[in-house]
C-alpha atoms as a PDB file:
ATOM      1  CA  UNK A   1     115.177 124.214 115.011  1.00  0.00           C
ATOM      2  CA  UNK A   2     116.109 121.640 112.503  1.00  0.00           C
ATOM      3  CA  UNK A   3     117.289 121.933 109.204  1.00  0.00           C
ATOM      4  CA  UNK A   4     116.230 120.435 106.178  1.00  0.00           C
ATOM      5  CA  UNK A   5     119.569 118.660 105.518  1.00  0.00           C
ATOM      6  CA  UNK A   6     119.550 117.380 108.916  1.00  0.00           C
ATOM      7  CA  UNK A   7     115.674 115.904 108.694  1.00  0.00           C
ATOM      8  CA  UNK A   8     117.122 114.311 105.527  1.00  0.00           C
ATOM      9  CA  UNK A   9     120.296 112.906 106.698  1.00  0.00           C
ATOM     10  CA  UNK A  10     118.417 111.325 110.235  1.00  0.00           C
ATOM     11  CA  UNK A  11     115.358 109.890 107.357  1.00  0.00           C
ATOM     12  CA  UNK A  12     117.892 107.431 106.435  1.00  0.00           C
ATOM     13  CA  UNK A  13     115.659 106.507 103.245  1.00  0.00           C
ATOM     14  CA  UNK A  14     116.530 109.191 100.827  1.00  0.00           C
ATOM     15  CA  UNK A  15     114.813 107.550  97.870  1.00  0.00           C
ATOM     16  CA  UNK A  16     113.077 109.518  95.334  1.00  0.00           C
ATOM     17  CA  UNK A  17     110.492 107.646  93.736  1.00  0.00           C
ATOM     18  CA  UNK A  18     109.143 109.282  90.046  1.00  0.00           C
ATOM     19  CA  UNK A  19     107.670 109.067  87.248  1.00  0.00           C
ATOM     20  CA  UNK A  20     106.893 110.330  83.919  1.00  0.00           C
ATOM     21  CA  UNK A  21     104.546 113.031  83.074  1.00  0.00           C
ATOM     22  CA  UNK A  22     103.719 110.517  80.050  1.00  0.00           C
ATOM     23  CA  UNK A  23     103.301 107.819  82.748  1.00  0.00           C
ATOM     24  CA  UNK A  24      99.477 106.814  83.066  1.00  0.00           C
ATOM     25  CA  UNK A  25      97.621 107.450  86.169  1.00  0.00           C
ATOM     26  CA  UNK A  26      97.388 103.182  86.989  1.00  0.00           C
ATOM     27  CA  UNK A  27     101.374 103.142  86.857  1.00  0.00           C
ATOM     28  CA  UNK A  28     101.794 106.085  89.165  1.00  0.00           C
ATOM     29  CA  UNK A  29      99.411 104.463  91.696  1.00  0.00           C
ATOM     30  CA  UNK A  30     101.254 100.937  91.255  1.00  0.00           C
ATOM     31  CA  UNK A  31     104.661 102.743  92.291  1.00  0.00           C
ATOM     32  CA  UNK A  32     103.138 104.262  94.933  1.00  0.00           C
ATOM     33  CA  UNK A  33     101.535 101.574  96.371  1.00  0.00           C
ATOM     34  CA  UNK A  34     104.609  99.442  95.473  1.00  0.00           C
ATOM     35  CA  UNK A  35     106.715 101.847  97.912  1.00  0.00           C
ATOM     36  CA  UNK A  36     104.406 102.661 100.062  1.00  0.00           C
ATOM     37  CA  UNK A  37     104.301 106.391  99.899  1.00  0.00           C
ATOM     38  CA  UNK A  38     101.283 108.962  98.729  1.00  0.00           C
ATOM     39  CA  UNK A  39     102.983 111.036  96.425  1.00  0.00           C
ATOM     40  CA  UNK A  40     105.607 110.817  93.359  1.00  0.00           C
ATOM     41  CA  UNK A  41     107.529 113.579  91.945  1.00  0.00           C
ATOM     42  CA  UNK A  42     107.089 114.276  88.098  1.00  0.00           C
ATOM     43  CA  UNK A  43     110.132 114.237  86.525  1.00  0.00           C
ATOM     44  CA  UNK A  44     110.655 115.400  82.849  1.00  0.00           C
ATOM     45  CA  UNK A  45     114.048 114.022  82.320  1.00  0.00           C
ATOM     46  CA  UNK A  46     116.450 115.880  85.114  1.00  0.00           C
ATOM     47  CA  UNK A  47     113.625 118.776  85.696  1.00  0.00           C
ATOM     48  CA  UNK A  48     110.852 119.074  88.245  1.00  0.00           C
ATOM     49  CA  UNK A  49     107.758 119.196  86.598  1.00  0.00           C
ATOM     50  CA  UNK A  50     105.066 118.639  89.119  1.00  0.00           C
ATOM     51  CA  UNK A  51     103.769 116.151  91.876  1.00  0.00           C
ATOM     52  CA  UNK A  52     101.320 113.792  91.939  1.00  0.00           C
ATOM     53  CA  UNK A  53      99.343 112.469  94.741  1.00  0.00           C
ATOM     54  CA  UNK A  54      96.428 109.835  95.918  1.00  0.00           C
ATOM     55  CA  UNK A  55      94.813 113.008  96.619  1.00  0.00           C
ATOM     56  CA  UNK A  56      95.188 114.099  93.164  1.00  0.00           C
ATOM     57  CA  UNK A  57      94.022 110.670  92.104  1.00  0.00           C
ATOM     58  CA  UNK A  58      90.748 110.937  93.920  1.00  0.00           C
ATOM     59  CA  UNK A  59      89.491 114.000  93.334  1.00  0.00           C
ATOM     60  CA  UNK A  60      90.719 114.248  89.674  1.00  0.00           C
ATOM     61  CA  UNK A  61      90.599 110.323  87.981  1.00  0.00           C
ATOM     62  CA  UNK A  62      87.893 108.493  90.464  1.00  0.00           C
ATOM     63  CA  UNK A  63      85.475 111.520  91.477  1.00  0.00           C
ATOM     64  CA  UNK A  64      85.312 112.670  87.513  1.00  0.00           C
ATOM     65  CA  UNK A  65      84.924 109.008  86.309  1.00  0.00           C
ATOM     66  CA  UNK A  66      88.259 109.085  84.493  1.00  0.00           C
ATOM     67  CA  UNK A  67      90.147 105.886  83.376  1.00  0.00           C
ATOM     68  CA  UNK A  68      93.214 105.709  85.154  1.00  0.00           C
ATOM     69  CA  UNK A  69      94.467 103.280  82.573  1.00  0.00           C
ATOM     70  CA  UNK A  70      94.142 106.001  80.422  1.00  0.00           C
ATOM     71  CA  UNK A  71      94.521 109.035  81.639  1.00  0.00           C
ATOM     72  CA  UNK A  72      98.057 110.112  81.981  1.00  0.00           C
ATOM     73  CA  UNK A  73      99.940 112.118  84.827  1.00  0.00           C
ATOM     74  CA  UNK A  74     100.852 114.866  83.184  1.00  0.00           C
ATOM     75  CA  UNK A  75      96.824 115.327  82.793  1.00  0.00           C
ATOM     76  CA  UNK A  76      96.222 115.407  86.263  1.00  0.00           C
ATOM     77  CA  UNK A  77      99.717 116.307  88.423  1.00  0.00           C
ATOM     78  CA  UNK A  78      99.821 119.620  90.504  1.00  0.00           C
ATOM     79  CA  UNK A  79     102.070 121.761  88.251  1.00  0.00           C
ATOM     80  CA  UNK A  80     103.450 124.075  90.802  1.00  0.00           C
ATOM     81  CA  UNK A  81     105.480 122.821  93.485  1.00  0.00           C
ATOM     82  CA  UNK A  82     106.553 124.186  96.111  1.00  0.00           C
ATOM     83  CA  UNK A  83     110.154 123.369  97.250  1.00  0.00           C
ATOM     84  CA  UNK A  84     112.714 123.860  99.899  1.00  0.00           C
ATOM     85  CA  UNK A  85     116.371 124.597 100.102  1.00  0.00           C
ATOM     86  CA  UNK A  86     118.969 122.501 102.398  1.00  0.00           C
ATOM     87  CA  UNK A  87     119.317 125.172 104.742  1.00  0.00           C
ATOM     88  CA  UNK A  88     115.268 125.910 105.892  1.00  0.00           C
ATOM     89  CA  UNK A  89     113.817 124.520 109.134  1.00  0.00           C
ATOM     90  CA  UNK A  90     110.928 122.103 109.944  1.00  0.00           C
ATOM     91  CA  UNK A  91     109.532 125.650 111.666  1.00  0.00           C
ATOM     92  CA  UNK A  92     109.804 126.908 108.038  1.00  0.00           C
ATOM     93  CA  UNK A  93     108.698 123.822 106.257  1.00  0.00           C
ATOM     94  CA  UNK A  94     105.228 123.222 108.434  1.00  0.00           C
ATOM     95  CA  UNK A  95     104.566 127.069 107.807  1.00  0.00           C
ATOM     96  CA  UNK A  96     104.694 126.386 103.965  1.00  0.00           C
ATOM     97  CA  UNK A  97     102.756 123.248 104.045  1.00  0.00           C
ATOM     98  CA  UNK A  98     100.267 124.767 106.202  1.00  0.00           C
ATOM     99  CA  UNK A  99      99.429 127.753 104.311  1.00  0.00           C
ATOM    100  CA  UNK A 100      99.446 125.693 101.029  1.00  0.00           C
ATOM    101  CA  UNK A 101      97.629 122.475 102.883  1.00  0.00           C
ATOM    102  CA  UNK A 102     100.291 120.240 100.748  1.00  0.00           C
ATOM    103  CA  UNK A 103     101.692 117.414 102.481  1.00  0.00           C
ATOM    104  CA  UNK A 104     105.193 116.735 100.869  1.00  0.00           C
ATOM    105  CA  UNK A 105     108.102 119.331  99.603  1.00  0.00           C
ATOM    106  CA  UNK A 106     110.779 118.877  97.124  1.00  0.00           C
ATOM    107  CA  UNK A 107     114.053 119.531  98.697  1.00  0.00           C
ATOM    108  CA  UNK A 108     116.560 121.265  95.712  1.00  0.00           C
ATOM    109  CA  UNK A 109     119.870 122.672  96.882  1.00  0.00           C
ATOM    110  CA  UNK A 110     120.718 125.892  95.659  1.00  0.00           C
ATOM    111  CA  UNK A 111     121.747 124.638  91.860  1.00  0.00           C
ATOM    112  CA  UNK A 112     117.716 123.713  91.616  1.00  0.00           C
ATOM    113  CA  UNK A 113     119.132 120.007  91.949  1.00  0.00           C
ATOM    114  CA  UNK A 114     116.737 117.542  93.460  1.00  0.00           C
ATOM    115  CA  UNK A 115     118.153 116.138  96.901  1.00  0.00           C
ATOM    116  CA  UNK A 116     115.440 114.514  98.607  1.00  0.00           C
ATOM    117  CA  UNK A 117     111.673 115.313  99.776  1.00  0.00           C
ATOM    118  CA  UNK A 118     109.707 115.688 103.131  1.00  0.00           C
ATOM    119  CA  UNK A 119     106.430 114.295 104.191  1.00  0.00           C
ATOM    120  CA  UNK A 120     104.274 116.079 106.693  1.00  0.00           C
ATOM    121  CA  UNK A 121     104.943 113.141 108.349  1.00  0.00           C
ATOM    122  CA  UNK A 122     108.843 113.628 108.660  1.00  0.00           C
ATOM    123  CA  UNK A 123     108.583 116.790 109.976  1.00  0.00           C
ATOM    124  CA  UNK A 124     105.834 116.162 112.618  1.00  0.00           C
ATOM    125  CA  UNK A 125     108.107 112.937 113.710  1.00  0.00           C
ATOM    126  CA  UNK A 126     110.822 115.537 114.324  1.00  0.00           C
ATOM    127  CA  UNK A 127     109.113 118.130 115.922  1.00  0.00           C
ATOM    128  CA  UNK A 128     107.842 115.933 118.869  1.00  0.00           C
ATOM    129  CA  UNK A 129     111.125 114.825 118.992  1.00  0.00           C
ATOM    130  CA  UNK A 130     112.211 118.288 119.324  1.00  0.00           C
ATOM    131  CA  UNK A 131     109.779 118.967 121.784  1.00  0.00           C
ATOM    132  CA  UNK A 132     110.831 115.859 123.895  1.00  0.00           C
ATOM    133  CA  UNK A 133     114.338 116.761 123.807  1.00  0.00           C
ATOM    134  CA  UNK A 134     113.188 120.487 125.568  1.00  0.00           C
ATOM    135  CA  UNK A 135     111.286 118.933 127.939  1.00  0.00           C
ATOM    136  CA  UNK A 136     113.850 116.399 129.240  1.00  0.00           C
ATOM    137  CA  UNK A 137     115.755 119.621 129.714  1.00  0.00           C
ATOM    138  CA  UNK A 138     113.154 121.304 131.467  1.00  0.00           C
ATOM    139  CA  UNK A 139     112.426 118.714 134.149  1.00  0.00           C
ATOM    140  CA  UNK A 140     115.907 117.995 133.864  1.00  0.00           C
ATOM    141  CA  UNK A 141     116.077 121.579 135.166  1.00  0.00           C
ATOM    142  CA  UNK A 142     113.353 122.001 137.316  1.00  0.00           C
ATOM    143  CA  UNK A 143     114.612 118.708 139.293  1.00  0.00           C
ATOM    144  CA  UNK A 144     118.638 119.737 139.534  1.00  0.00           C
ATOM    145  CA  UNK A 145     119.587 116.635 137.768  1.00  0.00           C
ATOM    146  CA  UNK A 146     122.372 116.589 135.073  1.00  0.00           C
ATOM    147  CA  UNK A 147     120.570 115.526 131.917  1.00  0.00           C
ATOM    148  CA  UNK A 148     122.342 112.058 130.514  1.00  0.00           C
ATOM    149  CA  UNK A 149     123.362 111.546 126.946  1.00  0.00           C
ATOM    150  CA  UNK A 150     123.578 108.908 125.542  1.00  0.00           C
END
């Protein structure tokens, strides 16, 4: 399987977008619809303090009747994040945001320094290509041919 570092490296885009847990609510969801992406890390100065999401947005800002001018992201941010090292797979990473029904992971190397994150959609674009790759090599295979690579 893949590693985290490799998902990363083949991502190309390694931005990580943030903000403020003193940010409001209506900046967060500027930035995010500015870079077109459905989460932000929350960043208090160098240290992870939580994630935000359009999820997180809906059901705690629009659904309660909040003001997201006003209401800031510290307020509403999911506190405890769950992160990855380097080293995991996209095996591993699916596992964790399955069981935890999250959709993107902080990806800290082991001295708890931020490096990147991963989507849901990241790893399910690698794992079809993962599964492509084995069955090339199956028909390749079941047919006699040599596989070619390009």
């Amino acid at each position: 399987m893949t590693t985290v570092a490799e998902i990363l490296r083949d991502k190309g885009n390694s931005a990580i977008y943030s903000v403020s847990p003193r940010s409001t609510m209506l900046d967060a969801l500027k930035m995010m619809a500015e870079k077109g992406v459905g989460a932000l890390l929350v960043l208090d100065g160098a240290a992870l303090a939580g994630i935000v999401t359009e999820r997180d947005y809906a059901r705690k800002i629009a659904l309660q009747g909040r003001n997201s001018s006003s209401t800031l992201v510290g307020d509403v941010m999911t506190s405890k994040v769950h992160c990855v090292l380097p080293r995991q797979t996209s095996g591993e990473c699916m596992a964790l945001m399955t069981t935890h029904r999250i959709r993107h992971l902080p990806v800290m190397d082991e001295n708890r320094q931020l490096v990147g994150v991963l989507s849901i959609g990241d790893l399910v674009k690698e794992i079809i290509s993962e599964q492509q790759f084995t069955i090339q090599q199956l028909e390749h295979y079941i047919s006699g041919t040599t596989p070619i690579h390009s």
